[in-house]
PDB file of N, CA and C in Angstrom:
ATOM      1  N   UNK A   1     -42.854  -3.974  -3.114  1.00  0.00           N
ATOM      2  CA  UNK A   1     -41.500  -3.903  -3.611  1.00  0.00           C
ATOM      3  C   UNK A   1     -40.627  -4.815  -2.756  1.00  0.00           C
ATOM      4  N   UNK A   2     -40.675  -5.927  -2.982  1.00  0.00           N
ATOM      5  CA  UNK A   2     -39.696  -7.047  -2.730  1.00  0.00           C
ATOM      6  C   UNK A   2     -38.037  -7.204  -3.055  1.00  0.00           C
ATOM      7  N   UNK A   3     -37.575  -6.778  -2.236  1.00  0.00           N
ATOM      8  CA  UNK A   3     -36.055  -6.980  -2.175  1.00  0.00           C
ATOM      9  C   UNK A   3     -35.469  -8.615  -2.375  1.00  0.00           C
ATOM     10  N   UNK A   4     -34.777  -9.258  -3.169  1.00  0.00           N
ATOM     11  CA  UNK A   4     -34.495  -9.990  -3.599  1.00  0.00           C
ATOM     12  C   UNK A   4     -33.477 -10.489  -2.508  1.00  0.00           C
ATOM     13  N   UNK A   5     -32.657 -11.987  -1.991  1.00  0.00           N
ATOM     14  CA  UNK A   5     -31.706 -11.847  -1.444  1.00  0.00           C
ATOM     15  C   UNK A   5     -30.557 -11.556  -1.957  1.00  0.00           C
ATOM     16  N   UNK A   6     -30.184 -12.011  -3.129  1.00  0.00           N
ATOM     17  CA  UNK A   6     -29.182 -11.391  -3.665  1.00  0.00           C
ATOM     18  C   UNK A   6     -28.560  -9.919  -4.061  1.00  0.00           C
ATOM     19  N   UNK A   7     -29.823  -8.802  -4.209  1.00  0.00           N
ATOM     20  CA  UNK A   7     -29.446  -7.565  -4.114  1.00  0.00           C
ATOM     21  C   UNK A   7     -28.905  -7.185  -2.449  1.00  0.00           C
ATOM     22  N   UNK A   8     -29.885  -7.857  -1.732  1.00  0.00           N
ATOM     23  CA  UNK A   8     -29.478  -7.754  -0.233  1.00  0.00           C
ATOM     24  C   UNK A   8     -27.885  -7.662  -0.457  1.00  0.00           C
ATOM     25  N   UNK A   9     -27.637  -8.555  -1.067  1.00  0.00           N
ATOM     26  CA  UNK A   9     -26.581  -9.874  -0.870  1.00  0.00           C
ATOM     27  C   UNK A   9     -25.150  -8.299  -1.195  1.00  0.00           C
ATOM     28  N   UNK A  10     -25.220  -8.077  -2.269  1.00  0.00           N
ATOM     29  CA  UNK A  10     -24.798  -6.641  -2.936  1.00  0.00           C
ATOM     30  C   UNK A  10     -24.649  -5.633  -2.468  1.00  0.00           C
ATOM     31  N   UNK A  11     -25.810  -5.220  -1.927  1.00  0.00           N
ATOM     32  CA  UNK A  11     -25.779  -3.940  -1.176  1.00  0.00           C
ATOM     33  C   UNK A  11     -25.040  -4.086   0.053  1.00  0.00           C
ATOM     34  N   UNK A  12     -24.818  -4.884   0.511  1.00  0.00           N
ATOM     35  CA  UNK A  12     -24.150  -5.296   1.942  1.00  0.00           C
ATOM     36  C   UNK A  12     -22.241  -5.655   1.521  1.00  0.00           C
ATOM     37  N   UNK A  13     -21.967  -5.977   0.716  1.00  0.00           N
ATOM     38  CA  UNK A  13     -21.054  -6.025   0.095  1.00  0.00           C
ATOM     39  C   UNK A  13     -20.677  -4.947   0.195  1.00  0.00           C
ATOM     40  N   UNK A  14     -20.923  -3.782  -1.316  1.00  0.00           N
ATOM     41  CA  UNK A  14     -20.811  -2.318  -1.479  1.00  0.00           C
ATOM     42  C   UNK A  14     -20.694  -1.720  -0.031  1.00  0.00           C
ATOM     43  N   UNK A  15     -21.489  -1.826   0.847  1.00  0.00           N
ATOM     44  CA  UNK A  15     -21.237  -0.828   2.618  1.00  0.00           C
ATOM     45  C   UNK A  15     -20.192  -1.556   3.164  1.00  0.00           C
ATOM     46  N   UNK A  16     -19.934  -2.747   3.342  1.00  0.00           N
ATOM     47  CA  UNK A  16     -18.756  -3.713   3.707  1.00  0.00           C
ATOM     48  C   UNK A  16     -17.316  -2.462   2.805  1.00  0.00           C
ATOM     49  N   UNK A  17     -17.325  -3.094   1.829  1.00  0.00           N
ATOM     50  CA  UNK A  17     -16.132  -2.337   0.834  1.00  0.00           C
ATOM     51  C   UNK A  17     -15.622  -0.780   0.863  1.00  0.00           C
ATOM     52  N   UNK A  18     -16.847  -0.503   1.497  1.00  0.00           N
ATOM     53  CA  UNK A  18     -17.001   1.281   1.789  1.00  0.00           C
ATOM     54  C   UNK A  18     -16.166   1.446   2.788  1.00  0.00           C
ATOM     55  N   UNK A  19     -16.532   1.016   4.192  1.00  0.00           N
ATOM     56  CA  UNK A  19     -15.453   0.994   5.234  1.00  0.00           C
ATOM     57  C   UNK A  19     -14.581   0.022   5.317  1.00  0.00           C
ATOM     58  N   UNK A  20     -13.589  -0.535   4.475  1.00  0.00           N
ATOM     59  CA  UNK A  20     -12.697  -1.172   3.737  1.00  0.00           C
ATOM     60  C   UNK A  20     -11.548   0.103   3.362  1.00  0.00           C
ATOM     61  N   UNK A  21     -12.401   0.926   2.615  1.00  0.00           N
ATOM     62  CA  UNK A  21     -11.637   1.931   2.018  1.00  0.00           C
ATOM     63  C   UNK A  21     -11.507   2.820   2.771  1.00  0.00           C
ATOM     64  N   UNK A  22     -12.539   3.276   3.742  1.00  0.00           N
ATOM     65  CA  UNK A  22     -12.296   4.398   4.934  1.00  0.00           C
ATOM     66  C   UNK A  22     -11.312   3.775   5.837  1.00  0.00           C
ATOM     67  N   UNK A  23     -11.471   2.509   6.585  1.00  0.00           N
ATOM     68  CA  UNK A  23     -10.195   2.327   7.142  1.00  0.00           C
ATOM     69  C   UNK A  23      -8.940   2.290   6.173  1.00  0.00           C
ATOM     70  N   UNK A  24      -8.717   1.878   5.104  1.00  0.00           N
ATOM     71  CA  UNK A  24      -7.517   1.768   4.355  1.00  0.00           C
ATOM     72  C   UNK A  24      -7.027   3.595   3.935  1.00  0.00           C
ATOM     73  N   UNK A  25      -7.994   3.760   4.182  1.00  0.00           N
ATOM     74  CA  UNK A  25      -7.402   5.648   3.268  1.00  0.00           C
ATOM     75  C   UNK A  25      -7.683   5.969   4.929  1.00  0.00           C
ATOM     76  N   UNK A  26      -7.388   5.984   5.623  1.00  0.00           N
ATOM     77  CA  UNK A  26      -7.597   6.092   7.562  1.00  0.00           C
ATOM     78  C   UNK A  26      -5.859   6.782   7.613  1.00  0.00           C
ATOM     79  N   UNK A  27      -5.591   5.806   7.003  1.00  0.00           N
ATOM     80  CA  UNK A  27      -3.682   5.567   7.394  1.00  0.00           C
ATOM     81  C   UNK A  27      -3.084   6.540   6.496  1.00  0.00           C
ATOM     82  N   UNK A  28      -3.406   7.155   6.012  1.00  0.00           N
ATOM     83  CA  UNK A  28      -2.496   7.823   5.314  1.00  0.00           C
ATOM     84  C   UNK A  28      -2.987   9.021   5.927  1.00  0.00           C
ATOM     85  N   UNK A  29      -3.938   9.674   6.586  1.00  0.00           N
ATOM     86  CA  UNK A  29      -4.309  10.619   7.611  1.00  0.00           C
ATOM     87  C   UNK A  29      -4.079  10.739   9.249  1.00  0.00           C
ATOM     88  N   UNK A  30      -4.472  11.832   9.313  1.00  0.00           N
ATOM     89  CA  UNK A  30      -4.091  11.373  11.059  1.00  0.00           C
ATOM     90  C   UNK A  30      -5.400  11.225  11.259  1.00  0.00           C
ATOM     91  N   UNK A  31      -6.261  12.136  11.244  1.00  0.00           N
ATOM     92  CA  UNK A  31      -7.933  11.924  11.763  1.00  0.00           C
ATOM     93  C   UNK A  31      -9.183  12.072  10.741  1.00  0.00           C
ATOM     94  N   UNK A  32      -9.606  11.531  10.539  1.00  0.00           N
ATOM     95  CA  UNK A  32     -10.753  11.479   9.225  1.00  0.00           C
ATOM     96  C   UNK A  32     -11.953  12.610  10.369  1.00  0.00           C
ATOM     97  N   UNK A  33     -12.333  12.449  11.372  1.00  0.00           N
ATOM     98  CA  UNK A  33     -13.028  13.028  12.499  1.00  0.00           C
ATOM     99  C   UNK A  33     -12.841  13.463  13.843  1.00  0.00           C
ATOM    100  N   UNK A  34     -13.090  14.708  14.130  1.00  0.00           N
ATOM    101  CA  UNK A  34     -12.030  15.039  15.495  1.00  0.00           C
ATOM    102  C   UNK A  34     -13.337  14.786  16.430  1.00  0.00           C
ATOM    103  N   UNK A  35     -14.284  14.385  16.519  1.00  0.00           N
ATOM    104  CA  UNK A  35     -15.276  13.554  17.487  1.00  0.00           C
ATOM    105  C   UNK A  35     -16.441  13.287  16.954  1.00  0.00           C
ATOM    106  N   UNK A  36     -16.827  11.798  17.696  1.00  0.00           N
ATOM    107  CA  UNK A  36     -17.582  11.078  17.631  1.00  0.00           C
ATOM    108  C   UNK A  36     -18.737  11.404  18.680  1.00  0.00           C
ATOM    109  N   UNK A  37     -19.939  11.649  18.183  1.00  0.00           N
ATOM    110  CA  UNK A  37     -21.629  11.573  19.481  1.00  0.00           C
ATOM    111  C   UNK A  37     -21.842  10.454  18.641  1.00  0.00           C
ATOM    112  N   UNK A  38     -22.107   9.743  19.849  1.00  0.00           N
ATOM    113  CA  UNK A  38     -23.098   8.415  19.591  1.00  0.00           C
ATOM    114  C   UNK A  38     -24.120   8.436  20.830  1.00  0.00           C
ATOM    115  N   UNK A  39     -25.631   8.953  20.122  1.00  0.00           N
ATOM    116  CA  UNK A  39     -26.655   8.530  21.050  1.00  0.00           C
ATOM    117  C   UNK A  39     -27.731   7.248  20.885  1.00  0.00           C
ATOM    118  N   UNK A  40     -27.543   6.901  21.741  1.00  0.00           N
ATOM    119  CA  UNK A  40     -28.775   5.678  21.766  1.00  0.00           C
ATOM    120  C   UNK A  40     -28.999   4.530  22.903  1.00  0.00           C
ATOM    121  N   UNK A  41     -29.108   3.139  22.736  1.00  0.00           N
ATOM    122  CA  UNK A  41     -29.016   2.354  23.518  1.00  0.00           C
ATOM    123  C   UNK A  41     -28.435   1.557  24.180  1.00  0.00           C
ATOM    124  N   UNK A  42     -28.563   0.424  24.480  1.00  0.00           N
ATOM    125  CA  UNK A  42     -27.453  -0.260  25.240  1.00  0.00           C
ATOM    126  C   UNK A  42     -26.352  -1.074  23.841  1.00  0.00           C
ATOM    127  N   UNK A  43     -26.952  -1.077  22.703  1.00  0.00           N
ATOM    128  CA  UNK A  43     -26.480  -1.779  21.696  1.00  0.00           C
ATOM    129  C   UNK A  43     -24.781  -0.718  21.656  1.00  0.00           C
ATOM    130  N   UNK A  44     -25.228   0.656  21.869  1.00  0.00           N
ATOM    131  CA  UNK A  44     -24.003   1.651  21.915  1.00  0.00           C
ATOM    132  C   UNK A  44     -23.217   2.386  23.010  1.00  0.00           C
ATOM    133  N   UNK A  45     -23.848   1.865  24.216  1.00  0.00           N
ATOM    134  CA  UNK A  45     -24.023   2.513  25.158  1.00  0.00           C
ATOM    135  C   UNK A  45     -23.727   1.199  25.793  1.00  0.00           C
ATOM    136  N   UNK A  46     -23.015   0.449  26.412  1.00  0.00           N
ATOM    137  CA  UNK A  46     -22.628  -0.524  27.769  1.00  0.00           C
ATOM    138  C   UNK A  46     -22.590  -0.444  28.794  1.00  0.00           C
ATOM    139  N   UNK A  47     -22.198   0.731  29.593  1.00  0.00           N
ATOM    140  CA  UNK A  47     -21.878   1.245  30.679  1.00  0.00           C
ATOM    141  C   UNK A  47     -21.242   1.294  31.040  1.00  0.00           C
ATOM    142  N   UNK A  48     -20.359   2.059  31.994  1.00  0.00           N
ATOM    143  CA  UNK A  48     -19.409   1.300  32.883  1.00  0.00           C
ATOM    144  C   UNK A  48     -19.547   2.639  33.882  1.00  0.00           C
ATOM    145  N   UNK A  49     -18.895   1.518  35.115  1.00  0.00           N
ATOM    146  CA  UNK A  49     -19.346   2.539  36.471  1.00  0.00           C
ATOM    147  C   UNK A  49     -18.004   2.183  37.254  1.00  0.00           C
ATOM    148  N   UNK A  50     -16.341   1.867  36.823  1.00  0.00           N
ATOM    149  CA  UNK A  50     -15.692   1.748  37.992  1.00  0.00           C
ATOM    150  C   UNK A  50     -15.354   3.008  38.518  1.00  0.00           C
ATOM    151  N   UNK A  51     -15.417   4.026  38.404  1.00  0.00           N
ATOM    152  CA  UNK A  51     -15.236   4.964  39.203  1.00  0.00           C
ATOM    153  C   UNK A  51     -16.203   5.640  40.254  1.00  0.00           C
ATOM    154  N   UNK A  52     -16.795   4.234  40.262  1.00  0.00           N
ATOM    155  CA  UNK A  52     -18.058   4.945  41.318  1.00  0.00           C
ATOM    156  C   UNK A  52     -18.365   3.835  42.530  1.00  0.00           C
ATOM    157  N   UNK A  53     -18.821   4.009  43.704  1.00  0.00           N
ATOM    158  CA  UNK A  53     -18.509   2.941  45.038  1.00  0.00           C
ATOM    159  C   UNK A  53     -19.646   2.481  44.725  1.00  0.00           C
ATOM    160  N   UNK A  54     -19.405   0.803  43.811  1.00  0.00           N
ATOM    161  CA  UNK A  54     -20.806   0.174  43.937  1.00  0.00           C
ATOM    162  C   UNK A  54     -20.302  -1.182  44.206  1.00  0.00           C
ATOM    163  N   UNK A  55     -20.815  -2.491  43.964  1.00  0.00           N
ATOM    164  CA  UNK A  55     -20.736  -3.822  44.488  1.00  0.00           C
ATOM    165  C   UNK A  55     -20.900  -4.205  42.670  1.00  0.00           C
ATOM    166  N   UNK A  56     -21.929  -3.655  41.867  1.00  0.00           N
ATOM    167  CA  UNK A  56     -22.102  -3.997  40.705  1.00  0.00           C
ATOM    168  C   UNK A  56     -20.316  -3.242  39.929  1.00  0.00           C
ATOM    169  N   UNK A  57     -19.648  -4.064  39.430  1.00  0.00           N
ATOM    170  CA  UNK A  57     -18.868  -4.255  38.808  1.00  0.00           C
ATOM    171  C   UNK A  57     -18.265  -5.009  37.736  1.00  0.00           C
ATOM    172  N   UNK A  58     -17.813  -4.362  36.240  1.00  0.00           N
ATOM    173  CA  UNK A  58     -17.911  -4.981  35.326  1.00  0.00           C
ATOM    174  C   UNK A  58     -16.597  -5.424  35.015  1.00  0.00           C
ATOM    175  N   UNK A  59     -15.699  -5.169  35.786  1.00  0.00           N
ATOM    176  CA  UNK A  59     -14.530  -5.224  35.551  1.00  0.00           C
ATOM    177  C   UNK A  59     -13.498  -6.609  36.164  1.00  0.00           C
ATOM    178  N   UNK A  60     -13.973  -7.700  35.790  1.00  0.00           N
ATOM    179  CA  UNK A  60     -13.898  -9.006  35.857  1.00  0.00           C
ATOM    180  C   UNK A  60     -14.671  -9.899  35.214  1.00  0.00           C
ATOM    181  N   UNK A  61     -13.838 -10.826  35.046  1.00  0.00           N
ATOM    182  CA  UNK A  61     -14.224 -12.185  34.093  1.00  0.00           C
ATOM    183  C   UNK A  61     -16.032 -12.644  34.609  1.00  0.00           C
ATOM    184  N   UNK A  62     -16.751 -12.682  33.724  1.00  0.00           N
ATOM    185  CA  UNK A  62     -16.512 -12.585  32.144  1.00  0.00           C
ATOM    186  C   UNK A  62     -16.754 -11.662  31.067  1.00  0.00           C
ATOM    187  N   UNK A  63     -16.984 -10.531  31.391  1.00  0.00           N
ATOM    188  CA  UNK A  63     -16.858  -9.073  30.792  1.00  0.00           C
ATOM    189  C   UNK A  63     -15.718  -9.053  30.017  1.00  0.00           C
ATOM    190  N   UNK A  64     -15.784  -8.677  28.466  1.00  0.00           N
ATOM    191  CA  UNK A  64     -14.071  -8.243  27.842  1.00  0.00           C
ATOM    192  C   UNK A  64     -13.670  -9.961  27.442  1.00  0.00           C
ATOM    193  N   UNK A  65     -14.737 -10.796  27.446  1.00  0.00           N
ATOM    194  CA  UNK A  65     -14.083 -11.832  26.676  1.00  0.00           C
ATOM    195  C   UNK A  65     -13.682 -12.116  25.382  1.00  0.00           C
ATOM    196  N   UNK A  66     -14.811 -11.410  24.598  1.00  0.00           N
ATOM    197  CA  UNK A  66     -14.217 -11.026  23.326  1.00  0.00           C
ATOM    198  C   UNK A  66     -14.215 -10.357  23.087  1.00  0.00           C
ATOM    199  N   UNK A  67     -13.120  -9.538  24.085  1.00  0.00           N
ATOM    200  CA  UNK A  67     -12.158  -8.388  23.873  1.00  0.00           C
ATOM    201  C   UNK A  67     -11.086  -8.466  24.415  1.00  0.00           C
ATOM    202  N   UNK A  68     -10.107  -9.346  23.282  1.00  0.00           N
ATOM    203  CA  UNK A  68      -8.896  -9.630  23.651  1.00  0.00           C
ATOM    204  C   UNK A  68      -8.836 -10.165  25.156  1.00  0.00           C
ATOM    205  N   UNK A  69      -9.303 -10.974  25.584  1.00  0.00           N
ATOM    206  CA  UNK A  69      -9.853 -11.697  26.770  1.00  0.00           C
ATOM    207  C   UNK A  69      -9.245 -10.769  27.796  1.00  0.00           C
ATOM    208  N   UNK A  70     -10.138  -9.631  27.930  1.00  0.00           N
ATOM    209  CA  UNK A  70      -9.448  -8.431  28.975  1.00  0.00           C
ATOM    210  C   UNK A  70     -10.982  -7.486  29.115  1.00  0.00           C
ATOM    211  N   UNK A  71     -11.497  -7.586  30.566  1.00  0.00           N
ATOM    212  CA  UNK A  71     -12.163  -6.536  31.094  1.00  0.00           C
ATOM    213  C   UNK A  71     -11.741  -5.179  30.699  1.00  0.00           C
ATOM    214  N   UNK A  72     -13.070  -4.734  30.072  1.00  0.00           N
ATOM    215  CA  UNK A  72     -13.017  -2.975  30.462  1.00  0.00           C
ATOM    216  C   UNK A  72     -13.640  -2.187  31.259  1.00  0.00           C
ATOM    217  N   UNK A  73     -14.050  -2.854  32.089  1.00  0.00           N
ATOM    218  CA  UNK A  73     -15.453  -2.372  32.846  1.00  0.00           C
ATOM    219  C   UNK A  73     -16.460  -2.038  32.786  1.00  0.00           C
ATOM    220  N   UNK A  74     -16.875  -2.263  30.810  1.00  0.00           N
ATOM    221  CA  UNK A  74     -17.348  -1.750  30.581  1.00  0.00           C
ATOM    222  C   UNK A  74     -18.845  -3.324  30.520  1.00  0.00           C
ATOM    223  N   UNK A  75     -20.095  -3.186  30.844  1.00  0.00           N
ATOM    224  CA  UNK A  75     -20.781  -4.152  30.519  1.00  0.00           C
ATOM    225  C   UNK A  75     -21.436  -4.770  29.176  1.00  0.00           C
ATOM    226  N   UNK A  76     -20.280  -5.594  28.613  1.00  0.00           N
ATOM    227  CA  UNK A  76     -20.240  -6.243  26.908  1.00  0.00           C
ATOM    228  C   UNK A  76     -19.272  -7.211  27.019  1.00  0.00           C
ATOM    229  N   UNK A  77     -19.687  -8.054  26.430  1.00  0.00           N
ATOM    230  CA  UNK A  77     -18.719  -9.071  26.329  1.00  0.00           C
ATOM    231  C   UNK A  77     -17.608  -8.295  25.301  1.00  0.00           C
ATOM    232  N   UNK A  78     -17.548  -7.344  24.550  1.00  0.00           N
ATOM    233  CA  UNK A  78     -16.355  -7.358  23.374  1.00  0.00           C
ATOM    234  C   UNK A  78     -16.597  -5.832  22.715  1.00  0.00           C
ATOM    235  N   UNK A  79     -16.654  -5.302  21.251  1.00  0.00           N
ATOM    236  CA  UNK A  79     -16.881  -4.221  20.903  1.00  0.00           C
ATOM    237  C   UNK A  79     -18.170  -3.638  20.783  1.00  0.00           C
ATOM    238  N   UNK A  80     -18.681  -2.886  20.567  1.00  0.00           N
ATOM    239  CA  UNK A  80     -19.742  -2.423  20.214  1.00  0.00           C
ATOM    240  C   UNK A  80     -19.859  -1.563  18.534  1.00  0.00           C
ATOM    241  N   UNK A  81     -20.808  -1.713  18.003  1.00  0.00           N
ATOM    242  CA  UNK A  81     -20.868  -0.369  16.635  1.00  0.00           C
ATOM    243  C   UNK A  81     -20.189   0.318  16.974  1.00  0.00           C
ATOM    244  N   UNK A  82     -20.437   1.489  18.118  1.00  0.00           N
ATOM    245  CA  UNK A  82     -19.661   2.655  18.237  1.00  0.00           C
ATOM    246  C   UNK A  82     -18.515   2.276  18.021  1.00  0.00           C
ATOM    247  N   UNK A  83     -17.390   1.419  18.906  1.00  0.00           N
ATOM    248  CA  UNK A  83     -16.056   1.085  19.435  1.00  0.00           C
ATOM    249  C   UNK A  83     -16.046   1.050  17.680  1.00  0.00           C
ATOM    250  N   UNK A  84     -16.301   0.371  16.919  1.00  0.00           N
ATOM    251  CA  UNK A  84     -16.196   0.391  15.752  1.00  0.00           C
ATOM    252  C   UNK A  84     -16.166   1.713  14.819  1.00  0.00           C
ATOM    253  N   UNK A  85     -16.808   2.130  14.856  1.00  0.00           N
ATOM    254  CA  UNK A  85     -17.131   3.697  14.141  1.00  0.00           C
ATOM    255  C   UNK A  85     -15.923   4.203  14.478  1.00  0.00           C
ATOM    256  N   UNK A  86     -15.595   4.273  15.792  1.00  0.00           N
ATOM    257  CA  UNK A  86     -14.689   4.883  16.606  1.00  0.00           C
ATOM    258  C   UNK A  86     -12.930   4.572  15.635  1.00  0.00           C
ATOM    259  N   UNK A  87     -13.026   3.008  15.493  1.00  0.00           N
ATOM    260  CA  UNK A  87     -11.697   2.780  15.120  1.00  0.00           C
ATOM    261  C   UNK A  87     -11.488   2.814  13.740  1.00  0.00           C
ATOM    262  N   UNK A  88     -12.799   2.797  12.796  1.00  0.00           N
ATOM    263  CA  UNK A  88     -12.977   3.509  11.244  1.00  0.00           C
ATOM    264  C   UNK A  88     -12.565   4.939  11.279  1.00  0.00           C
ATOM    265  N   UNK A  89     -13.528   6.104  12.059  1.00  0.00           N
ATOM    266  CA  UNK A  89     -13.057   7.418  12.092  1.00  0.00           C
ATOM    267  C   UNK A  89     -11.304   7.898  13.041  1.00  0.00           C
ATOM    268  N   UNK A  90     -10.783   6.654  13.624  1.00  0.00           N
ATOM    269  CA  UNK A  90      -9.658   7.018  14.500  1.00  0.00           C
ATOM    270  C   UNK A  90      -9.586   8.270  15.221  1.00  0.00           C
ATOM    271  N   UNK A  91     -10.823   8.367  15.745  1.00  0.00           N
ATOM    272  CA  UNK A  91     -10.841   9.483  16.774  1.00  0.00           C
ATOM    273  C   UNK A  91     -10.128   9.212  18.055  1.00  0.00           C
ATOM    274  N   UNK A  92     -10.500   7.794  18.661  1.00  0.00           N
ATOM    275  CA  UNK A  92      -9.706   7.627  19.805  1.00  0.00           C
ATOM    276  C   UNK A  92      -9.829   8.091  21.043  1.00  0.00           C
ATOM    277  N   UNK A  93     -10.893   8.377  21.476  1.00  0.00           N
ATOM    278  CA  UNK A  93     -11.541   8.754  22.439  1.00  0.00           C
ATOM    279  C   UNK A  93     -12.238   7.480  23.406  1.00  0.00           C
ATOM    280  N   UNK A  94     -11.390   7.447  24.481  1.00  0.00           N
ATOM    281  CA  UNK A  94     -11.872   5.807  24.910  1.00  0.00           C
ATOM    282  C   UNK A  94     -12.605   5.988  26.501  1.00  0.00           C
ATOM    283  N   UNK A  95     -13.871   6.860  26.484  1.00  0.00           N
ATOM    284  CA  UNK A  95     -14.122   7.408  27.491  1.00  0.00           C
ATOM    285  C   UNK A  95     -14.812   6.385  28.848  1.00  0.00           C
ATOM    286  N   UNK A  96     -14.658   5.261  28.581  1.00  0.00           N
ATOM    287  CA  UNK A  96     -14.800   4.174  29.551  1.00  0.00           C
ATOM    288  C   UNK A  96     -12.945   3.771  30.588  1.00  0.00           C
ATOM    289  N   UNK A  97     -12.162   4.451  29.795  1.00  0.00           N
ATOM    290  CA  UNK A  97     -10.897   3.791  30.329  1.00  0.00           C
ATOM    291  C   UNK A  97     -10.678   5.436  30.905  1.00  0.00           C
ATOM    292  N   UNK A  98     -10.761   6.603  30.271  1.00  0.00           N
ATOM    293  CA  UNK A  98     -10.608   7.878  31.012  1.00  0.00           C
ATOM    294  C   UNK A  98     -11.703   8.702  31.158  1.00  0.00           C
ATOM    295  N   UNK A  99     -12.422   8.801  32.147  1.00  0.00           N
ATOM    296  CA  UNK A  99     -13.489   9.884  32.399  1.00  0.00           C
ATOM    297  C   UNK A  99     -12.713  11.016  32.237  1.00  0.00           C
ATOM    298  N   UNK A 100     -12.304  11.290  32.020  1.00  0.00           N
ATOM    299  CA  UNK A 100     -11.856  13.073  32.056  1.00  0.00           C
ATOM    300  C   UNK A 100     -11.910  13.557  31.018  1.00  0.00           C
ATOM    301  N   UNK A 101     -11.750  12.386  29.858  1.00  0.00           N
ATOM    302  CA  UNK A 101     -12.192  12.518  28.521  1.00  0.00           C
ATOM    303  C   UNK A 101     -10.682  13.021  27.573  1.00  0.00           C
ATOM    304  N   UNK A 102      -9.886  12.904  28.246  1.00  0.00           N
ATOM    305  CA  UNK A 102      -8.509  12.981  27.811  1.00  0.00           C
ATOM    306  C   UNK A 102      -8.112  11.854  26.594  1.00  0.00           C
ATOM    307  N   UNK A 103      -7.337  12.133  25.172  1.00  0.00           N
ATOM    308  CA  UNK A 103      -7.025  11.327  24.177  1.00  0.00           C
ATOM    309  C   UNK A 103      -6.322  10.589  24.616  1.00  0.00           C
ATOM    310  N   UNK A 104      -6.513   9.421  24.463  1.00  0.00           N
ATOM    311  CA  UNK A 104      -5.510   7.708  24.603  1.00  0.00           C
ATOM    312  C   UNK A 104      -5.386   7.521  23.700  1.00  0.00           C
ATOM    313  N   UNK A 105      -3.564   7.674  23.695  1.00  0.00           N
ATOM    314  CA  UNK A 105      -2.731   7.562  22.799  1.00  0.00           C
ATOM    315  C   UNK A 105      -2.114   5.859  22.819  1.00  0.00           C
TER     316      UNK A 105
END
């Protein structure tokens, strides 16, 4: 069963258009999801360690370049899926900038 590129082509469209409409119908709510688990790898998972006494530090150039050319400490050049998911569901939970896990408003 051979997938064609053009159905590819479609189906990727249709999921594109999907969260199109979840962010666009986002705004007329306050929270579509009151939290986000994301488990897995480094693809979702970056790290970040400034609150901890090390020499390895992510929080300088060139980390956060394409991200609004601004370090987060976090180790990625820019967003990740999650950070994404994150700003589709507007949960807002930015637990690399507050460990305490407090909402950033």
């Amino acid at each position: 069963m051979e997938i064609s590129l053009r159905k590819l082509w479609v189906i990727s469209i249709l999921i594109i258009q999907q969260f199109a409409f979840l962010a666009d119908a986002s705004h007329s709510r306050k929270k579509i999801v009151p939290a986000l688990y994301v488990f897995g790898d480094s693809t979702v998972d970056a790290g970040n360690n400034n609150n901890l006494k090390t020499l390895a530090k992510a929080n300088k150039f060139p980390y956060g370049i394409d991200f609004n050319n601004c370090s987060t400490g976090r180790f990625s050049n820019g967003k990740t899926i999650a950070d994404i998911i994150d700003w589709v569901c507007q949960c807002r939970l930015h637990t690399w900038v507050c460990p305490s896990l407090k909402d950033i408003k």
